[in-house]
C-alpha atoms as a PDB file:
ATOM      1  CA  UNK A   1     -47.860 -65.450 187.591  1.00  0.00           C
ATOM      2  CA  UNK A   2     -50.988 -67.334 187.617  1.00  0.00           C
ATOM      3  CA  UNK A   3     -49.644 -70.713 188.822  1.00  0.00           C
ATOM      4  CA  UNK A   4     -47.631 -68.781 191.350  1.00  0.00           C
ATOM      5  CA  UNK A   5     -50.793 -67.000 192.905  1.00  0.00           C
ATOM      6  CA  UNK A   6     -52.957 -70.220 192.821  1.00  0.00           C
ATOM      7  CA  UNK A   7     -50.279 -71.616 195.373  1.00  0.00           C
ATOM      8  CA  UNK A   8     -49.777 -67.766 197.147  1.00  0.00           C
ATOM      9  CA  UNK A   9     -53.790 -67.317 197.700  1.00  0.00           C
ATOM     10  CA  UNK A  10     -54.106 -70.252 199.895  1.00  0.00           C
ATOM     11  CA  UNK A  11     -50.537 -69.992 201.705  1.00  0.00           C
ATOM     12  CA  UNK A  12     -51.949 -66.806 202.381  1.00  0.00           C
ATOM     13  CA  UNK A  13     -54.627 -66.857 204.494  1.00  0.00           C
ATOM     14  CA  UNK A  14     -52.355 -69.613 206.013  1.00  0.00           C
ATOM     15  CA  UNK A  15     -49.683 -67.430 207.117  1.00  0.00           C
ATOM     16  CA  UNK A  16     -52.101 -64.521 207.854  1.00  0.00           C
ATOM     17  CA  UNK A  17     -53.809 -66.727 210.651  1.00  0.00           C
ATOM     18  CA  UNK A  18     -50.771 -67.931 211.999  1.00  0.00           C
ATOM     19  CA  UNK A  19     -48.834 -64.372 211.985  1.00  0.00           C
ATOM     20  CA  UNK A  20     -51.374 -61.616 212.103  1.00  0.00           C
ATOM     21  CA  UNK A  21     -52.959 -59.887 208.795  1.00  0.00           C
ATOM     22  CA  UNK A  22     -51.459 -56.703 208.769  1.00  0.00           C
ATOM     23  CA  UNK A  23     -47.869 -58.429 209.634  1.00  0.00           C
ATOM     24  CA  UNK A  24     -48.868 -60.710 206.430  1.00  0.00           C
ATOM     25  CA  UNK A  25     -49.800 -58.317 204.059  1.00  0.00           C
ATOM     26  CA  UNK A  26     -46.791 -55.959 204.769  1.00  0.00           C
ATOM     27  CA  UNK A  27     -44.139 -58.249 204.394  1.00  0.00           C
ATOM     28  CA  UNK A  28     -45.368 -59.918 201.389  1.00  0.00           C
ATOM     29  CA  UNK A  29     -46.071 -56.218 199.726  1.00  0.00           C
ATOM     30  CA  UNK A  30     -42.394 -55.552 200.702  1.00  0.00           C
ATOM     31  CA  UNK A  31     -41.653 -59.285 198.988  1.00  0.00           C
ATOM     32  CA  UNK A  32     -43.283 -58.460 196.294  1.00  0.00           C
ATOM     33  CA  UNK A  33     -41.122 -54.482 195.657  1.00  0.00           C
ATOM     34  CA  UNK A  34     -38.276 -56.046 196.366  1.00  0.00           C
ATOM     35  CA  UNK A  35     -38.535 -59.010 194.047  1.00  0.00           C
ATOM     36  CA  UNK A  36     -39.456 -56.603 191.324  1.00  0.00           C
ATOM     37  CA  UNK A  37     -36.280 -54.565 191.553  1.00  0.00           C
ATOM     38  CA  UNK A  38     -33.932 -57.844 192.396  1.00  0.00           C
ATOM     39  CA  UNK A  39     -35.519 -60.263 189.736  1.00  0.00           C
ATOM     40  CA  UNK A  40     -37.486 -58.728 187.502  1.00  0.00           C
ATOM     41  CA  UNK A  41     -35.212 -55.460 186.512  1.00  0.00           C
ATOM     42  CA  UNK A  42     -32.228 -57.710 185.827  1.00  0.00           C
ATOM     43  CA  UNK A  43     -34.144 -60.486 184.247  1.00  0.00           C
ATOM     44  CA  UNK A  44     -32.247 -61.341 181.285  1.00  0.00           C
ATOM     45  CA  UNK A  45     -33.105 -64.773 180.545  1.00  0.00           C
ATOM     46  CA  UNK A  46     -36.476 -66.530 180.367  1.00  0.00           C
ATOM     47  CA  UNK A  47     -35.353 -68.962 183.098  1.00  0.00           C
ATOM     48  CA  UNK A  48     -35.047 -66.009 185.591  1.00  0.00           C
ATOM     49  CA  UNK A  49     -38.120 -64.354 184.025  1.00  0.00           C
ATOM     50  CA  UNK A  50     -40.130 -67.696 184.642  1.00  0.00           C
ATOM     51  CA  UNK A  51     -38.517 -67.622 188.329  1.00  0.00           C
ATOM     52  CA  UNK A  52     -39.665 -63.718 189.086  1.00  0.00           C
ATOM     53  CA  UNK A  53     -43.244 -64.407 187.725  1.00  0.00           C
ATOM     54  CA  UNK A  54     -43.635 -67.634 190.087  1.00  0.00           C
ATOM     55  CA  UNK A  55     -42.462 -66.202 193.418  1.00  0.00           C
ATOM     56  CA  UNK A  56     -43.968 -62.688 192.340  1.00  0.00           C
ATOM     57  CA  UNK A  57     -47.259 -64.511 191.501  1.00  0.00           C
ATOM     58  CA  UNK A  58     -47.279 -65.774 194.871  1.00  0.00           C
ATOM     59  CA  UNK A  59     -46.255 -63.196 196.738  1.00  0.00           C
ATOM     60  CA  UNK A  60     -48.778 -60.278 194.945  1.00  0.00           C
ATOM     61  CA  UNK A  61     -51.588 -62.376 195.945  1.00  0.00           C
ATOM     62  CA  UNK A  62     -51.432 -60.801 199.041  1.00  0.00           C
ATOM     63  CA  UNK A  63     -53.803 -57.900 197.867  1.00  0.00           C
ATOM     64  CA  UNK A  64     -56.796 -60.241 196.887  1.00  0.00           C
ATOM     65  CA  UNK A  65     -55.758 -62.901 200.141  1.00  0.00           C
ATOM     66  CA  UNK A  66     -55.715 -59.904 202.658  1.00  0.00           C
ATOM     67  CA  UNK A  67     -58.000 -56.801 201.425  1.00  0.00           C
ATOM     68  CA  UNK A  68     -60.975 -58.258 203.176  1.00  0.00           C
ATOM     69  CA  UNK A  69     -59.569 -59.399 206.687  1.00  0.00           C
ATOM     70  CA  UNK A  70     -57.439 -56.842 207.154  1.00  0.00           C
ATOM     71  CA  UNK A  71     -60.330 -54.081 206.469  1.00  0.00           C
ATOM     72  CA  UNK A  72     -62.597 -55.738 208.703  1.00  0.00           C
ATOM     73  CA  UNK A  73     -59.938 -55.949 211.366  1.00  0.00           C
ATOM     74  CA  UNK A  74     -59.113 -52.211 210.707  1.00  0.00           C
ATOM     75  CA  UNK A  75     -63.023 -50.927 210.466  1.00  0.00           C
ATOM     76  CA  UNK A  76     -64.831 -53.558 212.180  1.00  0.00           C
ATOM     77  CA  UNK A  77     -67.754 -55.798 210.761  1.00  0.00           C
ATOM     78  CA  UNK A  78     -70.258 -53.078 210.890  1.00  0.00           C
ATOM     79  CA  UNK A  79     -68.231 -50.910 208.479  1.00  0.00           C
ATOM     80  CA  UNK A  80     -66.524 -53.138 206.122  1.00  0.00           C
ATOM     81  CA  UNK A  81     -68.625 -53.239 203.497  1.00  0.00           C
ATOM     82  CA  UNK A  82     -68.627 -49.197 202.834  1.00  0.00           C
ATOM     83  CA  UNK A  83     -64.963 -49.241 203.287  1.00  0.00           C
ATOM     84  CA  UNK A  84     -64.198 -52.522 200.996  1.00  0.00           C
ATOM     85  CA  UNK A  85     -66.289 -50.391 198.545  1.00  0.00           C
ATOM     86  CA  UNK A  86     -64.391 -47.401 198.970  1.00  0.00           C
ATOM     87  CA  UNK A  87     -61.064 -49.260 198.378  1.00  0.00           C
ATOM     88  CA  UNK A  88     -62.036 -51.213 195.267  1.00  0.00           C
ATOM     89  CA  UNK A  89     -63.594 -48.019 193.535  1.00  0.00           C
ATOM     90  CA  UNK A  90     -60.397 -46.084 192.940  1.00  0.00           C
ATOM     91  CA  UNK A  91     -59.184 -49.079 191.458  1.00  0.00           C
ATOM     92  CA  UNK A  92     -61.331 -49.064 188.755  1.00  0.00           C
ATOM     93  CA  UNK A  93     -59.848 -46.163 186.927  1.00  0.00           C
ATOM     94  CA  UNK A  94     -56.567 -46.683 187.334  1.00  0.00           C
ATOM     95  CA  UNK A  95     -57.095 -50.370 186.081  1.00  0.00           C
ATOM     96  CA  UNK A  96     -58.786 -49.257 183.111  1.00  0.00           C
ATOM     97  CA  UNK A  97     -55.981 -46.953 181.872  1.00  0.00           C
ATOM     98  CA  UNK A  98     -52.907 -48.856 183.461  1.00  0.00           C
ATOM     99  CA  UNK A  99     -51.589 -50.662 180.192  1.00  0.00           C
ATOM    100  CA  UNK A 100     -52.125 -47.280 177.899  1.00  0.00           C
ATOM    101  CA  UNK A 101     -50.069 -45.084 180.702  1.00  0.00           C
ATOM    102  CA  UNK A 102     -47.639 -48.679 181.115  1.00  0.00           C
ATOM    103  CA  UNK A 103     -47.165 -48.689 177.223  1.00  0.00           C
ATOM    104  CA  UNK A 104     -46.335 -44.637 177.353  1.00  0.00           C
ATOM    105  CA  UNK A 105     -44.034 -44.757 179.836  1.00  0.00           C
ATOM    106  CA  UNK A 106     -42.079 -47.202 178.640  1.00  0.00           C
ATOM    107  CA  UNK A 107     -41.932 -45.677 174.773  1.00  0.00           C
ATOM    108  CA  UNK A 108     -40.602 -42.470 176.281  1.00  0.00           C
ATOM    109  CA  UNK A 109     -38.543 -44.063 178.570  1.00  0.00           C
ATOM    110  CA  UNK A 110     -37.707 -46.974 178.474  1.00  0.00           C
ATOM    111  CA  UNK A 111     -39.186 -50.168 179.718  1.00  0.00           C
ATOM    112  CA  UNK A 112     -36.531 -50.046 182.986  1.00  0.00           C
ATOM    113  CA  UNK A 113     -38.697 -46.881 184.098  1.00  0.00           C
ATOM    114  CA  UNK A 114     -41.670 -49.025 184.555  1.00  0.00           C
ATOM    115  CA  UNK A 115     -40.216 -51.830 186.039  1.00  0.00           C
ATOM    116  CA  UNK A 116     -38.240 -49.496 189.042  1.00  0.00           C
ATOM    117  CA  UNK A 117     -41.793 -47.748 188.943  1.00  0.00           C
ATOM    118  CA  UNK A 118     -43.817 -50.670 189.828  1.00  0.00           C
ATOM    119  CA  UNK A 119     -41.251 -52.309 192.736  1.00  0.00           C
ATOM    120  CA  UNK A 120     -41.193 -48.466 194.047  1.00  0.00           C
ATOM    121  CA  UNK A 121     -45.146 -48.442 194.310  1.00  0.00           C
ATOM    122  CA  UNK A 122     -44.921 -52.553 196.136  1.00  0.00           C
ATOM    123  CA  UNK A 123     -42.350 -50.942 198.401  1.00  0.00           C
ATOM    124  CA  UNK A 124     -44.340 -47.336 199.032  1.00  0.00           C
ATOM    125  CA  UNK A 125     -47.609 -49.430 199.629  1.00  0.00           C
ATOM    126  CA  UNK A 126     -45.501 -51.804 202.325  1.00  0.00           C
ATOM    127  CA  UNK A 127     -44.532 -48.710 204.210  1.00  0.00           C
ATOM    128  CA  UNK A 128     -48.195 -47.910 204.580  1.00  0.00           C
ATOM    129  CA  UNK A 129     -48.624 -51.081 205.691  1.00  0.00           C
ATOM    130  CA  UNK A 130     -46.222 -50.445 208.266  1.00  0.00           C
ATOM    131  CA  UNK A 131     -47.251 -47.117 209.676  1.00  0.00           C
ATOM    132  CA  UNK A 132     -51.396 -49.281 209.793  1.00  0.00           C
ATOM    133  CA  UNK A 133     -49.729 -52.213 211.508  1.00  0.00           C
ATOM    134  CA  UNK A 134     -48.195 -49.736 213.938  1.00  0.00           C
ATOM    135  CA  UNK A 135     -51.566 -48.243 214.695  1.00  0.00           C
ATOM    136  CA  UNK A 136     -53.246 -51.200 214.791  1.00  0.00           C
ATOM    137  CA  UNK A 137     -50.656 -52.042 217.593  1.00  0.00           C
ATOM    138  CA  UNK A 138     -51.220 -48.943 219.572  1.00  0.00           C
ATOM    139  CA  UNK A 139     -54.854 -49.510 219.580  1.00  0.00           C
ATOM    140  CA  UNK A 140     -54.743 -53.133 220.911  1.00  0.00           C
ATOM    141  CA  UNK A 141     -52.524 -51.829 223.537  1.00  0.00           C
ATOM    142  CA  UNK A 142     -55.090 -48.909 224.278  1.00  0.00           C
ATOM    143  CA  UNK A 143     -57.987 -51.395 224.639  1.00  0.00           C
ATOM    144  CA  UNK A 144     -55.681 -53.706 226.271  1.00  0.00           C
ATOM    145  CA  UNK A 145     -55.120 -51.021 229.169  1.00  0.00           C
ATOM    146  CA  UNK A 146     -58.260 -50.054 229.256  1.00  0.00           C
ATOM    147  CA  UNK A 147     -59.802 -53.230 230.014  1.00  0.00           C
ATOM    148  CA  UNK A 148     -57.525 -54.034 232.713  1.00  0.00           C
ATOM    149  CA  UNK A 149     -58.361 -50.670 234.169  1.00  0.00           C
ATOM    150  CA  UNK A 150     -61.310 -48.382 234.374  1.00  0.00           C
ATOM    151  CA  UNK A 151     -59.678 -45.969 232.483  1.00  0.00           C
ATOM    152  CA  UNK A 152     -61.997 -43.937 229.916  1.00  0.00           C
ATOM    153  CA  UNK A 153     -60.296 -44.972 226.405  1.00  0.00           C
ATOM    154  CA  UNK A 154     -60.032 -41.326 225.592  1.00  0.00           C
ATOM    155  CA  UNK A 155     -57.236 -40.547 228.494  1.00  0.00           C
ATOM    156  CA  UNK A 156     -54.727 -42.419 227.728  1.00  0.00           C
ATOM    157  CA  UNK A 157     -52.766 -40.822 225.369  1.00  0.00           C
ATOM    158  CA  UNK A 158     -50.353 -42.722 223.461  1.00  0.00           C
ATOM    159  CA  UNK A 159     -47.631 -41.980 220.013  1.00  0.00           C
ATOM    160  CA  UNK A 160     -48.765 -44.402 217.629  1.00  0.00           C
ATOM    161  CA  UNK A 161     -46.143 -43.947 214.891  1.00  0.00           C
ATOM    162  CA  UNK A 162     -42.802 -44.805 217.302  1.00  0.00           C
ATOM    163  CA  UNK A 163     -39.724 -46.941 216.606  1.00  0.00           C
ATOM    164  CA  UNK A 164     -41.005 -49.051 219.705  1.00  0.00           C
ATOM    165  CA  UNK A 165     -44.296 -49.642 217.416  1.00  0.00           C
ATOM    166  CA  UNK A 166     -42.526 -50.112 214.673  1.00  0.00           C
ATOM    167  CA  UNK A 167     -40.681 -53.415 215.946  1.00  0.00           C
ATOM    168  CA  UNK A 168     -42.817 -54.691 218.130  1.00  0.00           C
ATOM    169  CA  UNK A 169     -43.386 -58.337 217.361  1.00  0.00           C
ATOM    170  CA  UNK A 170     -47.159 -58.656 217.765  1.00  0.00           C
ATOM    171  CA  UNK A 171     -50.008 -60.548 215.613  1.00  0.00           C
ATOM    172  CA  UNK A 172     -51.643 -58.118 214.158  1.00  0.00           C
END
């Protein structure tokens, strides 16, 4: 996974300039659920095990390639430092007592469990990413109209959380 995410980091922040952050992170968290159920779950050979830790490896270093542009993009500059600390902190716990509450799960039922468990939490964190990428788009629109017009930003009142924001191809 580690020679996979040495060539995902940079490829990264490649893609994320050229496509938008949010757009980025979301479809490589989705990658990254999806390759976990597809590759990982039916992995019965080393080969394919070798295969799902290379492209998973580069796809999962989305988190570490992303978590700083896309919170300053989402908080601005001025409060991106309170907010990056307020995302890595709940991490800490968690981190600590992953492999104990891995190790359980899997002796009471089965390592399968924790495999479906992990692509379920790639593919619940890429729907997040979705639903922020959709209000990320409804706020560039809002600032969008409101610099063409001299409307206050506060009246124009727009559904962030549409189908129409949903697949909207923008850079974000």
């Amino acid at each position: 996974m580690l020679a996979g995410l040495a060539v995902g980091r940079p490829g990264v922040g490649f893609l994320s300039d050229r496509f938008g952050r949010i757009n980025v992170a979301t479809s490589l968290t989705a990658l990254s659920g999806v390759l976990c159920l597809a590759l990982w779950v039916p992995a019965q050979s080393y080969a394919l095990l070798l295969v799902f830790a290379l492209l998973a490896g580069t796809a999962c270093g989305t988190f570490w390639g992303c978590i700083v542009p896309v919170t300053a993009e989402v908080t601005g500059l001025r409060r991106m430092q309170s907010a990056f600390f307020m995302l890595c902190w709940p991490l800490v716990v968690p981190t600590i007592f992953a492999q104990p509450i891995a190790l359980g799960i899997q002796s009471s039922s089965g390592y399968l469990t924790s495999q479906v468990f992990v692509g379920c939490c790639y593919l619940v964190a890429a729907a997040s990413m979705w639903a922020l990428r959709s209000w990320k788009i409804c706020e560039v629109e809002k600032k969008e109209r409101t610099d063409s017009s001299w409307e206050h930003p506060s009246s124009a009142n727009v559904l962030w959380f549409t189908p129409r924001k949903w697949f909207t191809r923008k850079n974000v």
